[in-house]
PDB file of N, CA and C in Angstrom:
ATOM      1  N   UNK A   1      -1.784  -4.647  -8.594  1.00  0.00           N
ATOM      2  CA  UNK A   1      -2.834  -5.308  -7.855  1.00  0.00           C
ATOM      3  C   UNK A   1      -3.176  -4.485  -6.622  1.00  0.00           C
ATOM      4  N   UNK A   2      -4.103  -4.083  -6.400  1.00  0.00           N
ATOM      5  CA  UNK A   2      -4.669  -4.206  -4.961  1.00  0.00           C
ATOM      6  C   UNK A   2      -4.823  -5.422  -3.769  1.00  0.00           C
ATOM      7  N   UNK A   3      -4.036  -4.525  -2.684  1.00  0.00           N
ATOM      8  CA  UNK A   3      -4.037  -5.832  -1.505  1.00  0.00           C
ATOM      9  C   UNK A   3      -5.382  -6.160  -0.748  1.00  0.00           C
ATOM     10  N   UNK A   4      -6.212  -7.228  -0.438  1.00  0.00           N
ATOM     11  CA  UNK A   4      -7.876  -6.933  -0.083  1.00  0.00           C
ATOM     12  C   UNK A   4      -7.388  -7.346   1.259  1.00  0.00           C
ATOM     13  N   UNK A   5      -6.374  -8.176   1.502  1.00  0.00           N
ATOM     14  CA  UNK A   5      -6.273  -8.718   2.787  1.00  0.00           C
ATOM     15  C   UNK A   5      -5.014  -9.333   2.962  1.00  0.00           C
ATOM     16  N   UNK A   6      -4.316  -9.598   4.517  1.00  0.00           N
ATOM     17  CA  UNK A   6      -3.124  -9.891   4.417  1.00  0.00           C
ATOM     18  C   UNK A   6      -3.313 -10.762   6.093  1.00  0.00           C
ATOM     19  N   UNK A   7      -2.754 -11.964   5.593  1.00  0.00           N
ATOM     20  CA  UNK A   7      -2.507 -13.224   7.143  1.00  0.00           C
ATOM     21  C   UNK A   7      -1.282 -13.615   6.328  1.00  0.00           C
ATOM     22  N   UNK A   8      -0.966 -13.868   7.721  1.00  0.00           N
ATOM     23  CA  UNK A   8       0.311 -14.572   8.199  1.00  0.00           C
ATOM     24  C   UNK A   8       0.927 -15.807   7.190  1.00  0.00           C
ATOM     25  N   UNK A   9      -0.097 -16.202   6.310  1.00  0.00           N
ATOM     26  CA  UNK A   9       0.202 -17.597   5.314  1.00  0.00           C
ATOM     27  C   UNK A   9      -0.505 -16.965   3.830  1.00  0.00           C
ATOM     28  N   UNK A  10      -1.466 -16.141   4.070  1.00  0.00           N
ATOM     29  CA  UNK A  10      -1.548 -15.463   2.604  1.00  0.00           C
ATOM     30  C   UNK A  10      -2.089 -13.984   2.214  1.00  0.00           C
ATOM     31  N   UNK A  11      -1.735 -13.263   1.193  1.00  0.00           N
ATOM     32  CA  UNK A  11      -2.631 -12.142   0.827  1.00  0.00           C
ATOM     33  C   UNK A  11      -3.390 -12.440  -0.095  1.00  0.00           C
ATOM     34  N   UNK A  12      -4.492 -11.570  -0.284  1.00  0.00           N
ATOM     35  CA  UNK A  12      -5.382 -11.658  -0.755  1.00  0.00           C
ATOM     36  C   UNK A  12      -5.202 -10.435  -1.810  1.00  0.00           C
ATOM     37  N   UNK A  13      -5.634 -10.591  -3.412  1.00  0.00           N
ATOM     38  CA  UNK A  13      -5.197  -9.209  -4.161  1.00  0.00           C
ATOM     39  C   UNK A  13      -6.647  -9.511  -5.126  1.00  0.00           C
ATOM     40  N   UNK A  14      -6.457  -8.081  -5.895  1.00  0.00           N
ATOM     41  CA  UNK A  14      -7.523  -8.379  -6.959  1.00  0.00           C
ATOM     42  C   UNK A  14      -6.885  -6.908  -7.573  1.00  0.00           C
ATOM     43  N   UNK A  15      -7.314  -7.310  -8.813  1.00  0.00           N
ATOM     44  CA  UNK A  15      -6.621  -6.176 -10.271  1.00  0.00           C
ATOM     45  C   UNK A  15      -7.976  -5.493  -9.489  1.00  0.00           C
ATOM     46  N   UNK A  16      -7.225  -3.814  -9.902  1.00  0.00           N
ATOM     47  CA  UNK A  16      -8.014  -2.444  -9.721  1.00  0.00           C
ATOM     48  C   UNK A  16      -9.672  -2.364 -10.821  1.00  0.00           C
ATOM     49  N   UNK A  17      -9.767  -3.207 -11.867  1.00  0.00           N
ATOM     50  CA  UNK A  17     -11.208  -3.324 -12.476  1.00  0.00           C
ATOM     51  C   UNK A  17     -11.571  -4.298 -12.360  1.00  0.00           C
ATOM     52  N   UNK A  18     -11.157  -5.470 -11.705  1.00  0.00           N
ATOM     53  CA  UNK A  18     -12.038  -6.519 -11.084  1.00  0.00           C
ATOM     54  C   UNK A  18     -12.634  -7.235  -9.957  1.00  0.00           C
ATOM     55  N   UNK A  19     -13.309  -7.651  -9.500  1.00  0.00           N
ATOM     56  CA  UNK A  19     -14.105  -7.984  -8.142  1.00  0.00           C
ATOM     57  C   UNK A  19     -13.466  -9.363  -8.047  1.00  0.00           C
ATOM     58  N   UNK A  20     -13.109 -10.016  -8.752  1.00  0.00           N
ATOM     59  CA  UNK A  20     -12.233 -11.774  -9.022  1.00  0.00           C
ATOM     60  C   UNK A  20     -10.816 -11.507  -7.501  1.00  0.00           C
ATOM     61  N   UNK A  21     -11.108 -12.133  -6.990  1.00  0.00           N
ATOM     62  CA  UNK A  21      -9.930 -12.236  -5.547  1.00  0.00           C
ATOM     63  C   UNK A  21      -8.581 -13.680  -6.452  1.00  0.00           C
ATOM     64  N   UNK A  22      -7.585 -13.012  -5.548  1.00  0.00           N
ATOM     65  CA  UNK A  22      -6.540 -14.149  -6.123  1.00  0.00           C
ATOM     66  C   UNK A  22      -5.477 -14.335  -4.778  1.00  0.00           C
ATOM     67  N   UNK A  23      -5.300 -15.782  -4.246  1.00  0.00           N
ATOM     68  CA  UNK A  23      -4.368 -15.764  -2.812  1.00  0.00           C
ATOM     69  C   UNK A  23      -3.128 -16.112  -3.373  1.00  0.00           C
ATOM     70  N   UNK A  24      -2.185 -14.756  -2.818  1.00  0.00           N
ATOM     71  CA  UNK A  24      -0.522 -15.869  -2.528  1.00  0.00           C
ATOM     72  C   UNK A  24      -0.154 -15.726  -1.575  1.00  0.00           C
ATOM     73  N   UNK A  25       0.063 -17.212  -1.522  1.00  0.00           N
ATOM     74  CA  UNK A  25       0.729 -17.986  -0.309  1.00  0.00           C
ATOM     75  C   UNK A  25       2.156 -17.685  -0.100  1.00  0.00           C
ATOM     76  N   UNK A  26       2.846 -17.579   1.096  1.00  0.00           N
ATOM     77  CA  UNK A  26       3.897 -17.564   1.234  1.00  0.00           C
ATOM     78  C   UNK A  26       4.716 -18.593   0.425  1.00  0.00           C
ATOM     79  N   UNK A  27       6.222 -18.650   0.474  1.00  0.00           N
ATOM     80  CA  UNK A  27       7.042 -19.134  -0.240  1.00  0.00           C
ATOM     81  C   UNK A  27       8.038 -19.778   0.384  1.00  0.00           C
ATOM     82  N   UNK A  28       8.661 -20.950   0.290  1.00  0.00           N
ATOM     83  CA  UNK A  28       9.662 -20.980   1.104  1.00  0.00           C
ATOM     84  C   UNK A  28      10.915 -21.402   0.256  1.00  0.00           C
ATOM     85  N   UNK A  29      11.896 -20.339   0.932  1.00  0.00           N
ATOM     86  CA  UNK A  29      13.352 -20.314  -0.118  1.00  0.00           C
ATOM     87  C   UNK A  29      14.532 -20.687   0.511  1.00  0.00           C
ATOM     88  N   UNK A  30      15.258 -21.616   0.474  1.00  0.00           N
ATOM     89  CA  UNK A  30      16.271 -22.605   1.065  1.00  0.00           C
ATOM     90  C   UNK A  30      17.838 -22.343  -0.111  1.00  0.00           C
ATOM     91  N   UNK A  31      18.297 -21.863   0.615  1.00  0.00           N
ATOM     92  CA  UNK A  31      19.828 -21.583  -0.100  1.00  0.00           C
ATOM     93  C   UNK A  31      21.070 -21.566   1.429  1.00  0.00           C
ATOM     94  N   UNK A  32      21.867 -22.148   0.276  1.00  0.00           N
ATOM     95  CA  UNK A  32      23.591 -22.028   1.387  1.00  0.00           C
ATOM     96  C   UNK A  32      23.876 -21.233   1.467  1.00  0.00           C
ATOM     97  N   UNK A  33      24.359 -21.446   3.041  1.00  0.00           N
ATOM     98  CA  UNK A  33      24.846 -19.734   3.888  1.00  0.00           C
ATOM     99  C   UNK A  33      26.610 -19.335   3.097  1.00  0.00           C
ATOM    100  N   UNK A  34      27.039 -19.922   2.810  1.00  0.00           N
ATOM    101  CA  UNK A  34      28.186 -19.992   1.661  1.00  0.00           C
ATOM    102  C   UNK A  34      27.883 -20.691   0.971  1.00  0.00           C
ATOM    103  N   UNK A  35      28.622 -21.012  -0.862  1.00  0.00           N
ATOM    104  CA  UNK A  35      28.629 -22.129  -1.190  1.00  0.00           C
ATOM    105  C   UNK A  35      29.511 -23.449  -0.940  1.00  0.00           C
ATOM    106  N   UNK A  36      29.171 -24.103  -0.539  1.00  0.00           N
ATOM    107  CA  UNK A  36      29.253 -25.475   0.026  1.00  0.00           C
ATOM    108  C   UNK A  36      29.648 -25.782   1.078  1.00  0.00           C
ATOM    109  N   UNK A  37      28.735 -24.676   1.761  1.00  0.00           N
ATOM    110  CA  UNK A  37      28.926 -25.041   3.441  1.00  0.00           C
ATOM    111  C   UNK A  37      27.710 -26.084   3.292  1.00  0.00           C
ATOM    112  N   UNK A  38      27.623 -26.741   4.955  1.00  0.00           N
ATOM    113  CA  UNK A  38      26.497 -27.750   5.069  1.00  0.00           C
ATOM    114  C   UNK A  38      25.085 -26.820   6.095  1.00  0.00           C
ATOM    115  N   UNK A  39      25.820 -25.490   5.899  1.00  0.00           N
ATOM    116  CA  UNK A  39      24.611 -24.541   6.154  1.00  0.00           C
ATOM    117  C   UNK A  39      24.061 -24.092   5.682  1.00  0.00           C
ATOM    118  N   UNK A  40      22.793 -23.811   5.827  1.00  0.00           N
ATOM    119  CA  UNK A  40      21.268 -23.444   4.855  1.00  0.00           C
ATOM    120  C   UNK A  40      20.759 -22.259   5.232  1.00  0.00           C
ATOM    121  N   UNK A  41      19.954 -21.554   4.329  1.00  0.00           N
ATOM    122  CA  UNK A  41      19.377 -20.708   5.049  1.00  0.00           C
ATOM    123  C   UNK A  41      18.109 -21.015   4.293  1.00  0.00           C
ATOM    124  N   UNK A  42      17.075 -20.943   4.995  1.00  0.00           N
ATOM    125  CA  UNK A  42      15.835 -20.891   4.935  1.00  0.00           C
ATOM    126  C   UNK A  42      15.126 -19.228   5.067  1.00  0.00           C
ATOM    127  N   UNK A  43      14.099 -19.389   4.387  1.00  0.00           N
ATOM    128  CA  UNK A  43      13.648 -17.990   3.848  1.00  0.00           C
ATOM    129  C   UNK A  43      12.203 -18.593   3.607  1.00  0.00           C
ATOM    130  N   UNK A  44      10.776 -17.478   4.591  1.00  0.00           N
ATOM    131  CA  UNK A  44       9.799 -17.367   3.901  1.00  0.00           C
ATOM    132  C   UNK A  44       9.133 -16.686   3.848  1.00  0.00           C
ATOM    133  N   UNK A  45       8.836 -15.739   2.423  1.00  0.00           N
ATOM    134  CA  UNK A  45       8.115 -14.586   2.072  1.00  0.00           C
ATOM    135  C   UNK A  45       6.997 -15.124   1.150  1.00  0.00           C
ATOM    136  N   UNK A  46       6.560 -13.406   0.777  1.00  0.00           N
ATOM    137  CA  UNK A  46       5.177 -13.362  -0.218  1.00  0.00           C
ATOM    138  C   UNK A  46       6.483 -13.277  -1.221  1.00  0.00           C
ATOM    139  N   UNK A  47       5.962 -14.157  -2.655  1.00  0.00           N
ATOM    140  CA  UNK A  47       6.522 -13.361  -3.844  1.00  0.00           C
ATOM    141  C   UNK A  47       5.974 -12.345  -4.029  1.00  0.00           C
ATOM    142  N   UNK A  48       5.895 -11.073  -3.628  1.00  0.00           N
ATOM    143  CA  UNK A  48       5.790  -9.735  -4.067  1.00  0.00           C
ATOM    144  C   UNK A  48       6.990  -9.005  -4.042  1.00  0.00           C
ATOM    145  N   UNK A  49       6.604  -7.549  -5.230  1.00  0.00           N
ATOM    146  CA  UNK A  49       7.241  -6.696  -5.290  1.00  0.00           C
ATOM    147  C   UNK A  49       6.795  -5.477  -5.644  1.00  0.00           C
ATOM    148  N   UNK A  50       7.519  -4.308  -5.049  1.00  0.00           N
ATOM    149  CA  UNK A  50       6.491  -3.052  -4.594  1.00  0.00           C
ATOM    150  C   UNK A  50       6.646  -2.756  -6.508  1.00  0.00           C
ATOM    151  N   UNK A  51       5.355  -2.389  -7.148  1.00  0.00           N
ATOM    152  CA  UNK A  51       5.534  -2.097  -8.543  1.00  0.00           C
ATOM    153  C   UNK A  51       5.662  -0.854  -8.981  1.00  0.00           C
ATOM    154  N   UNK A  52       5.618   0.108  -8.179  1.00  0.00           N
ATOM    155  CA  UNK A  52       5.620   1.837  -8.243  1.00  0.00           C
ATOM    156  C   UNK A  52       4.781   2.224  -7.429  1.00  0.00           C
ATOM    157  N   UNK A  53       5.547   3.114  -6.580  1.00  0.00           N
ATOM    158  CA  UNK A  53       5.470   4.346  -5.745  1.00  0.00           C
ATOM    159  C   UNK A  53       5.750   5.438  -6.003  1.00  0.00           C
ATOM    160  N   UNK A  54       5.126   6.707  -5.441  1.00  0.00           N
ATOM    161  CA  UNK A  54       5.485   7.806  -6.085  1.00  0.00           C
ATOM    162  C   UNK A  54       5.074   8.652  -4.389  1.00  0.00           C
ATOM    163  N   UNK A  55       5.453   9.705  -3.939  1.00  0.00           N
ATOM    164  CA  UNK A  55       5.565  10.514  -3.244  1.00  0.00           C
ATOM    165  C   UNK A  55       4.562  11.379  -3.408  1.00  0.00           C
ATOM    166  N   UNK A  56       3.162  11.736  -2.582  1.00  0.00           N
ATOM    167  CA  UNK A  56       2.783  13.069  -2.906  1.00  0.00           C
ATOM    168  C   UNK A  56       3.352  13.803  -3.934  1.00  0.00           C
ATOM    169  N   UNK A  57       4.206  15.054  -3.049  1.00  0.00           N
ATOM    170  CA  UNK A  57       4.572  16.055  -3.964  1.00  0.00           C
ATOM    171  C   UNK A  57       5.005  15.548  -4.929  1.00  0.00           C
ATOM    172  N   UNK A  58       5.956  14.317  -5.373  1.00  0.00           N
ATOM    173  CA  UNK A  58       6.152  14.370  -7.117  1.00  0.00           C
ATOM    174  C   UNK A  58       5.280  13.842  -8.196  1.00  0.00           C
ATOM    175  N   UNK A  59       3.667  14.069  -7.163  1.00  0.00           N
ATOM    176  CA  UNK A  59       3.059  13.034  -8.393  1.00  0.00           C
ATOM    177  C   UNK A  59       2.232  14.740  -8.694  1.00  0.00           C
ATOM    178  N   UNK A  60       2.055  15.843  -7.875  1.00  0.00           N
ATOM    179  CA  UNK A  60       1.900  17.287  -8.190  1.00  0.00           C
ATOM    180  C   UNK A  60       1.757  17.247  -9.667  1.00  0.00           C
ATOM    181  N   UNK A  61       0.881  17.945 -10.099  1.00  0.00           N
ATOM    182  CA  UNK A  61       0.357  17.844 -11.549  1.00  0.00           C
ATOM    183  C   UNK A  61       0.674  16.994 -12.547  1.00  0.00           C
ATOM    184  N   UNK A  62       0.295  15.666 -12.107  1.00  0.00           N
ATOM    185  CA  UNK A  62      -0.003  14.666 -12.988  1.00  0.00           C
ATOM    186  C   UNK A  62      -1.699  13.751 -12.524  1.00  0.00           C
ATOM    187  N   UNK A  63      -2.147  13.595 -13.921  1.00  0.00           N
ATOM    188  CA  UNK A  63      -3.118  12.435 -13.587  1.00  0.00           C
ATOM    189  C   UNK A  63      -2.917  11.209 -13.499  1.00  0.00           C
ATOM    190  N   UNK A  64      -3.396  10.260 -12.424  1.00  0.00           N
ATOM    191  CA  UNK A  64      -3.250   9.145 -12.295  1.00  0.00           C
ATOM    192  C   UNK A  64      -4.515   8.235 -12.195  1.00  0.00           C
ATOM    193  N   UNK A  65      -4.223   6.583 -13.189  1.00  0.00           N
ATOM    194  CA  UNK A  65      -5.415   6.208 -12.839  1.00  0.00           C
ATOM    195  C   UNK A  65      -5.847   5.565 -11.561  1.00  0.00           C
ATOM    196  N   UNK A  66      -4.954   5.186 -10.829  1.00  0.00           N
ATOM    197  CA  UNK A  66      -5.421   4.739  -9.412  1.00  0.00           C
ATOM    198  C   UNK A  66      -4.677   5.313  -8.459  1.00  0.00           C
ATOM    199  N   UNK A  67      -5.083   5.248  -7.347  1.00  0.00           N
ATOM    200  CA  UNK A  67      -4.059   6.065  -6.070  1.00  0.00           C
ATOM    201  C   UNK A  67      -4.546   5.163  -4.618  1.00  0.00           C
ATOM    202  N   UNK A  68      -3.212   4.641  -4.563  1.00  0.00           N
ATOM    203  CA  UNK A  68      -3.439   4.068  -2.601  1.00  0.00           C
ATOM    204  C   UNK A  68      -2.411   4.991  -1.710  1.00  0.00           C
ATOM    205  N   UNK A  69      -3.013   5.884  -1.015  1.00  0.00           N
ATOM    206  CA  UNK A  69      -2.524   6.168   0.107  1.00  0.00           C
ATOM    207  C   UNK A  69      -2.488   5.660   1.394  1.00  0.00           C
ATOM    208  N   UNK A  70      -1.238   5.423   1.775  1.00  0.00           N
ATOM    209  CA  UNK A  70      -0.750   5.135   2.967  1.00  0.00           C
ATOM    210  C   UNK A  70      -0.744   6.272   4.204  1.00  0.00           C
ATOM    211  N   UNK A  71      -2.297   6.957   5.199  1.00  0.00           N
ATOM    212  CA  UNK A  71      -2.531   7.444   5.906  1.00  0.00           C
ATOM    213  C   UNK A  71      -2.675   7.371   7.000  1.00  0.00           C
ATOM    214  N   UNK A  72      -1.808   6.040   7.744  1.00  0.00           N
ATOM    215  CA  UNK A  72      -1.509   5.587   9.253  1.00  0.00           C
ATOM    216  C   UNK A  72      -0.299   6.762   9.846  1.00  0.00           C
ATOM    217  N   UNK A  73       0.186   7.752   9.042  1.00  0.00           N
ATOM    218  CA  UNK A  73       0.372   8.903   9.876  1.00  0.00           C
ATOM    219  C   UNK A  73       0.060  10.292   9.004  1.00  0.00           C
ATOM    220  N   UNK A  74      -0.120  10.862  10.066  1.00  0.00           N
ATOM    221  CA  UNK A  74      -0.603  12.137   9.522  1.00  0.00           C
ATOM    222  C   UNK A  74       0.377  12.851   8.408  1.00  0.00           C
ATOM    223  N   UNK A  75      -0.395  13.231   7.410  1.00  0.00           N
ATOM    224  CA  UNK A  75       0.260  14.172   6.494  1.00  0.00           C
ATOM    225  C   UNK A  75       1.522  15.097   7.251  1.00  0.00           C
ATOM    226  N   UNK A  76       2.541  15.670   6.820  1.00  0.00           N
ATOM    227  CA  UNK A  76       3.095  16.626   7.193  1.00  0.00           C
ATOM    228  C   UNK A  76       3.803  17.669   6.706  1.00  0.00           C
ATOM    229  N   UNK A  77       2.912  18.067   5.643  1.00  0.00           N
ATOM    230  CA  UNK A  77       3.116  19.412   4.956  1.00  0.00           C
ATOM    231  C   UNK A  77       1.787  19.943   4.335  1.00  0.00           C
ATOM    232  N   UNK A  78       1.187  21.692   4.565  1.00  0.00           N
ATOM    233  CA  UNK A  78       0.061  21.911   4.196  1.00  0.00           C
ATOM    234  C   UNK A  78      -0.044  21.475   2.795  1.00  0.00           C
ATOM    235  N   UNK A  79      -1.335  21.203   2.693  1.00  0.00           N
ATOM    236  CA  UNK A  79      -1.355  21.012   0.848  1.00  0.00           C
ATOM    237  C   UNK A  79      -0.845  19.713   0.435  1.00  0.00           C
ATOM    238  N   UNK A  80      -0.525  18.485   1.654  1.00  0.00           N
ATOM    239  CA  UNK A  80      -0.324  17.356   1.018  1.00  0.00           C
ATOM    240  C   UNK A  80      -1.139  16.162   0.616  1.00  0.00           C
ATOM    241  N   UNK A  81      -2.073  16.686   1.327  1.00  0.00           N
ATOM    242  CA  UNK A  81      -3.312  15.369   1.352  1.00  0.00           C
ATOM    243  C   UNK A  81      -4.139  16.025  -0.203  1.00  0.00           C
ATOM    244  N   UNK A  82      -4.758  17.173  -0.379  1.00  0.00           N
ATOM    245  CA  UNK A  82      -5.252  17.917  -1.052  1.00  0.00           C
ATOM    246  C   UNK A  82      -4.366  16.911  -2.368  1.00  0.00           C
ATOM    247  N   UNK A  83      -3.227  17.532  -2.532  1.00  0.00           N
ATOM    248  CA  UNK A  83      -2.146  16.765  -3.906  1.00  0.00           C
ATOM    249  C   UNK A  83      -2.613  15.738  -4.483  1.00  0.00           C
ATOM    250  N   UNK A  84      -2.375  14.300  -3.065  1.00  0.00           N
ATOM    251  CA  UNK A  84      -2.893  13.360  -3.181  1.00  0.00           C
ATOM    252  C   UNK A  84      -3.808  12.726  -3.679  1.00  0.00           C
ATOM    253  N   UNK A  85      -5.192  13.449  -3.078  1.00  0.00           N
ATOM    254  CA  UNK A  85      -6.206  12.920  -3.435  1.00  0.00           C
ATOM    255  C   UNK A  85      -6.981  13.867  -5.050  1.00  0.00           C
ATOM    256  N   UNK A  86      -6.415  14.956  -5.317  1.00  0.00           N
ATOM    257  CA  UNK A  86      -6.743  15.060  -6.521  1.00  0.00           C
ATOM    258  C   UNK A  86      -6.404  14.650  -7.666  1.00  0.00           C
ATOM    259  N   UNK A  87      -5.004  13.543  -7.440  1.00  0.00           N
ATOM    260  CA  UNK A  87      -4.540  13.275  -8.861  1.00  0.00           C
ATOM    261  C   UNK A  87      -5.655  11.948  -9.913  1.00  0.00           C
ATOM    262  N   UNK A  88      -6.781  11.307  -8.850  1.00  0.00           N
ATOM    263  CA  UNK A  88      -7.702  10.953  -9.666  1.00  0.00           C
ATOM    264  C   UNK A  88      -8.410  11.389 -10.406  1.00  0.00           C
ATOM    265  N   UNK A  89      -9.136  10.729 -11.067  1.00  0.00           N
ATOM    266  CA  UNK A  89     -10.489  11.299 -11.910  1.00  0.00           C
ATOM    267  C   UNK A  89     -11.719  11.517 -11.017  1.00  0.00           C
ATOM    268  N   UNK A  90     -11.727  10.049 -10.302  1.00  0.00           N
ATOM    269  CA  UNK A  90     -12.717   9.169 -10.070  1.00  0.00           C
ATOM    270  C   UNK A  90     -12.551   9.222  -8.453  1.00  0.00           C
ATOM    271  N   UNK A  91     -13.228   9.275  -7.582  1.00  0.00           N
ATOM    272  CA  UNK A  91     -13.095   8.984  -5.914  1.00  0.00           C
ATOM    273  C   UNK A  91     -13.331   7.405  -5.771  1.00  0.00           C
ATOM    274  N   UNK A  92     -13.760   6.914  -6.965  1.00  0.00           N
ATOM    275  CA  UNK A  92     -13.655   5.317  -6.576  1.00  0.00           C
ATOM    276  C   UNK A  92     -12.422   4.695  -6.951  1.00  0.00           C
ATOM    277  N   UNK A  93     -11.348   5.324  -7.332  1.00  0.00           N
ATOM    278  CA  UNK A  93     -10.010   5.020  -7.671  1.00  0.00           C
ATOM    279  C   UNK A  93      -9.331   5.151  -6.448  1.00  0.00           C
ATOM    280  N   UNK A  94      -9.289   5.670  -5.705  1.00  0.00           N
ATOM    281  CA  UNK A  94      -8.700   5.936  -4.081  1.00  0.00           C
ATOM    282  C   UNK A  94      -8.948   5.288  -3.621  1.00  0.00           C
ATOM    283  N   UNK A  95      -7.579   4.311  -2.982  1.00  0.00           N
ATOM    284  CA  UNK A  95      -7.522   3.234  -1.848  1.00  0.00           C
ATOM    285  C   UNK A  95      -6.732   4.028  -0.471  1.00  0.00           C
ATOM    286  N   UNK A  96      -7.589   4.103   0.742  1.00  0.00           N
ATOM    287  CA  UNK A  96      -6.912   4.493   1.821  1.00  0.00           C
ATOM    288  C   UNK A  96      -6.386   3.790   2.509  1.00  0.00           C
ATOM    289  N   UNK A  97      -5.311   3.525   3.214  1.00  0.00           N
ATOM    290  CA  UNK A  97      -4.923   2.821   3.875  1.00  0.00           C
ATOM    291  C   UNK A  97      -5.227   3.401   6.019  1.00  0.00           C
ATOM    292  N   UNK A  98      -5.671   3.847   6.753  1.00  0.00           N
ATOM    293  CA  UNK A  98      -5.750   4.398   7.698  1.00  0.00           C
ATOM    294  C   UNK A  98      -6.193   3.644   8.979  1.00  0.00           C
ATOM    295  N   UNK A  99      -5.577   4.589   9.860  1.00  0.00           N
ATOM    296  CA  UNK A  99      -5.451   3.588  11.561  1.00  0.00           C
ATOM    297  C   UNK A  99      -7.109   3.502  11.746  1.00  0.00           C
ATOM    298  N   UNK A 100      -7.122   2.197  12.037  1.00  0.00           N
ATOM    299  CA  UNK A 100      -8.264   2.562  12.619  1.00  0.00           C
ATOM    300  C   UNK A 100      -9.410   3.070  13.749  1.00  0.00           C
ATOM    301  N   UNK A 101      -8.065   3.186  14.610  1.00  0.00           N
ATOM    302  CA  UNK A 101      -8.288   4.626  15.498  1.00  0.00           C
ATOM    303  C   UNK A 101      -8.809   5.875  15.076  1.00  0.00           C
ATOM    304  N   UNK A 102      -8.628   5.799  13.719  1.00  0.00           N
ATOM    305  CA  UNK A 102      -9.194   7.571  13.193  1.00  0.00           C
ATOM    306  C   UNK A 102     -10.320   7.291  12.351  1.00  0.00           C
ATOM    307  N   UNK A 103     -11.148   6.429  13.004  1.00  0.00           N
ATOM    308  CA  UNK A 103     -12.555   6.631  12.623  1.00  0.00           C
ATOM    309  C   UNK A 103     -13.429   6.271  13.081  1.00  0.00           C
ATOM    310  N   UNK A 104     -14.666   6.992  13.147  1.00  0.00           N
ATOM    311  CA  UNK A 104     -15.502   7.749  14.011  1.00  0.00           C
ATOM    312  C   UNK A 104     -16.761   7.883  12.912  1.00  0.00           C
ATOM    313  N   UNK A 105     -17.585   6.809  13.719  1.00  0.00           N
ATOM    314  CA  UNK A 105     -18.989   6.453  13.018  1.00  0.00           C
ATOM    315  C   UNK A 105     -18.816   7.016  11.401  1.00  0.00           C
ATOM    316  N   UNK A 106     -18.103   5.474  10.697  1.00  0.00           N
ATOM    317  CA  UNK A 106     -17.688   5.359   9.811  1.00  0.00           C
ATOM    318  C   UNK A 106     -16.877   6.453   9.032  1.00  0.00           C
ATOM    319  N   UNK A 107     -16.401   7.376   9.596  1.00  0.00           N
ATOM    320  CA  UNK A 107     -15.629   8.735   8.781  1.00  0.00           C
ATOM    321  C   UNK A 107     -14.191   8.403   9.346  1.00  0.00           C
ATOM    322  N   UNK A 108     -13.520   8.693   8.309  1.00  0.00           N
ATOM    323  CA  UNK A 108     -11.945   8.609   8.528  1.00  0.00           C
ATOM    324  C   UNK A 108     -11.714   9.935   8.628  1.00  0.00           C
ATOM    325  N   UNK A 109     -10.673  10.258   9.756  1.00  0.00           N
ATOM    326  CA  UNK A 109     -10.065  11.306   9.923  1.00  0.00           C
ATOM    327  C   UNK A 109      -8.688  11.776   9.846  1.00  0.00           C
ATOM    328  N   UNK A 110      -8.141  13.085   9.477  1.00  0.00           N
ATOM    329  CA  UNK A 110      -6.828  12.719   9.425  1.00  0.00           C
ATOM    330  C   UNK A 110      -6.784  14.145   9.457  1.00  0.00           C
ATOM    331  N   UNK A 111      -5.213  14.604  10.159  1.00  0.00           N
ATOM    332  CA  UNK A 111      -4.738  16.272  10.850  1.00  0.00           C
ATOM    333  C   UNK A 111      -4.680  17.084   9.730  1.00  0.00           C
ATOM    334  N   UNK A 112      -5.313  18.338   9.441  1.00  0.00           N
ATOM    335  CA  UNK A 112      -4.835  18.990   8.411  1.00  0.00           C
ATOM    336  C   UNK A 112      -4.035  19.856   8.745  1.00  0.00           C
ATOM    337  N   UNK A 113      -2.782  19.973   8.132  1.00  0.00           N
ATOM    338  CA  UNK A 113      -1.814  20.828   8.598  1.00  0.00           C
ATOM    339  C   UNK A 113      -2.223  22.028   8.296  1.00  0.00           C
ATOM    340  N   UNK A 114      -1.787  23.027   8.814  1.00  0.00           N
ATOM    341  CA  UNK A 114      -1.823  24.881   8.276  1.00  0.00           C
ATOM    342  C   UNK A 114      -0.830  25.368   8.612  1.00  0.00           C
ATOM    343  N   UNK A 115      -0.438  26.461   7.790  1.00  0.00           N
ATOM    344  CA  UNK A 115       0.549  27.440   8.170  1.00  0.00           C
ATOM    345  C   UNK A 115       0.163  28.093   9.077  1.00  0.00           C
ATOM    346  N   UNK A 116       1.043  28.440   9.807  1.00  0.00           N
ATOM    347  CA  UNK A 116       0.607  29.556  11.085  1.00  0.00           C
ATOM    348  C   UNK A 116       1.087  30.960  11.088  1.00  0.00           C
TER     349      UNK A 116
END
């Protein structure tokens, strides 16, 4: 899924070929701090779970059909963003994630490293 939006009580997702939005709500999970103490622990999350990640460099010559990069810090090796963003087909398959400090009448920006 793609994340469209995220508060404090729900995210917001939608599958990568559809425009259809879907909310989950947080959860709340209540279990004993031992068993059969008269202490509880309370717990409340998203049911999510991360479904695959992959690293720049090890996704290096493979095609992929979708790609979200996480670009709230700068790349830090030449040739890593480049990696990244070519393992699509499509530039409408690329989800960026970026500060929004680094953009500047609508252009996202981000450091390109070089060798020196």
């Amino acid at each position: 899924v793609i994340v469209t939006a995220i508060s404090p009580r729900l995210i917001t997702v939608r599958m990568p070929a559809s425009a259809e939005l879907f909310g989950i709500p947080r959860i709340q999970f209540k279990f004993p701090f031992v068993e059969g103490s008269p202490l509880q622990i309370n717990r409340r999350q998203f049911p999510l779970m991360l479904a695959y990640a992959m690293s720049g460099h090890k996704s290096q010559g493979q095609t992929i059909e979708y790609v979200g990069l996480d670009l709230r810090t700068d790349c830090f090796t030449h040739g890593q963003l480049y990696v990244m963003l070519s393992r699509v087909r499509t530039p409408e398959n690329i989800l960026v994630l970026i500060d929004p400090e680094k953009v500047f009448d609508n252009v996202a920006y981000v450091k390109n490293i070089v060798y020196e």
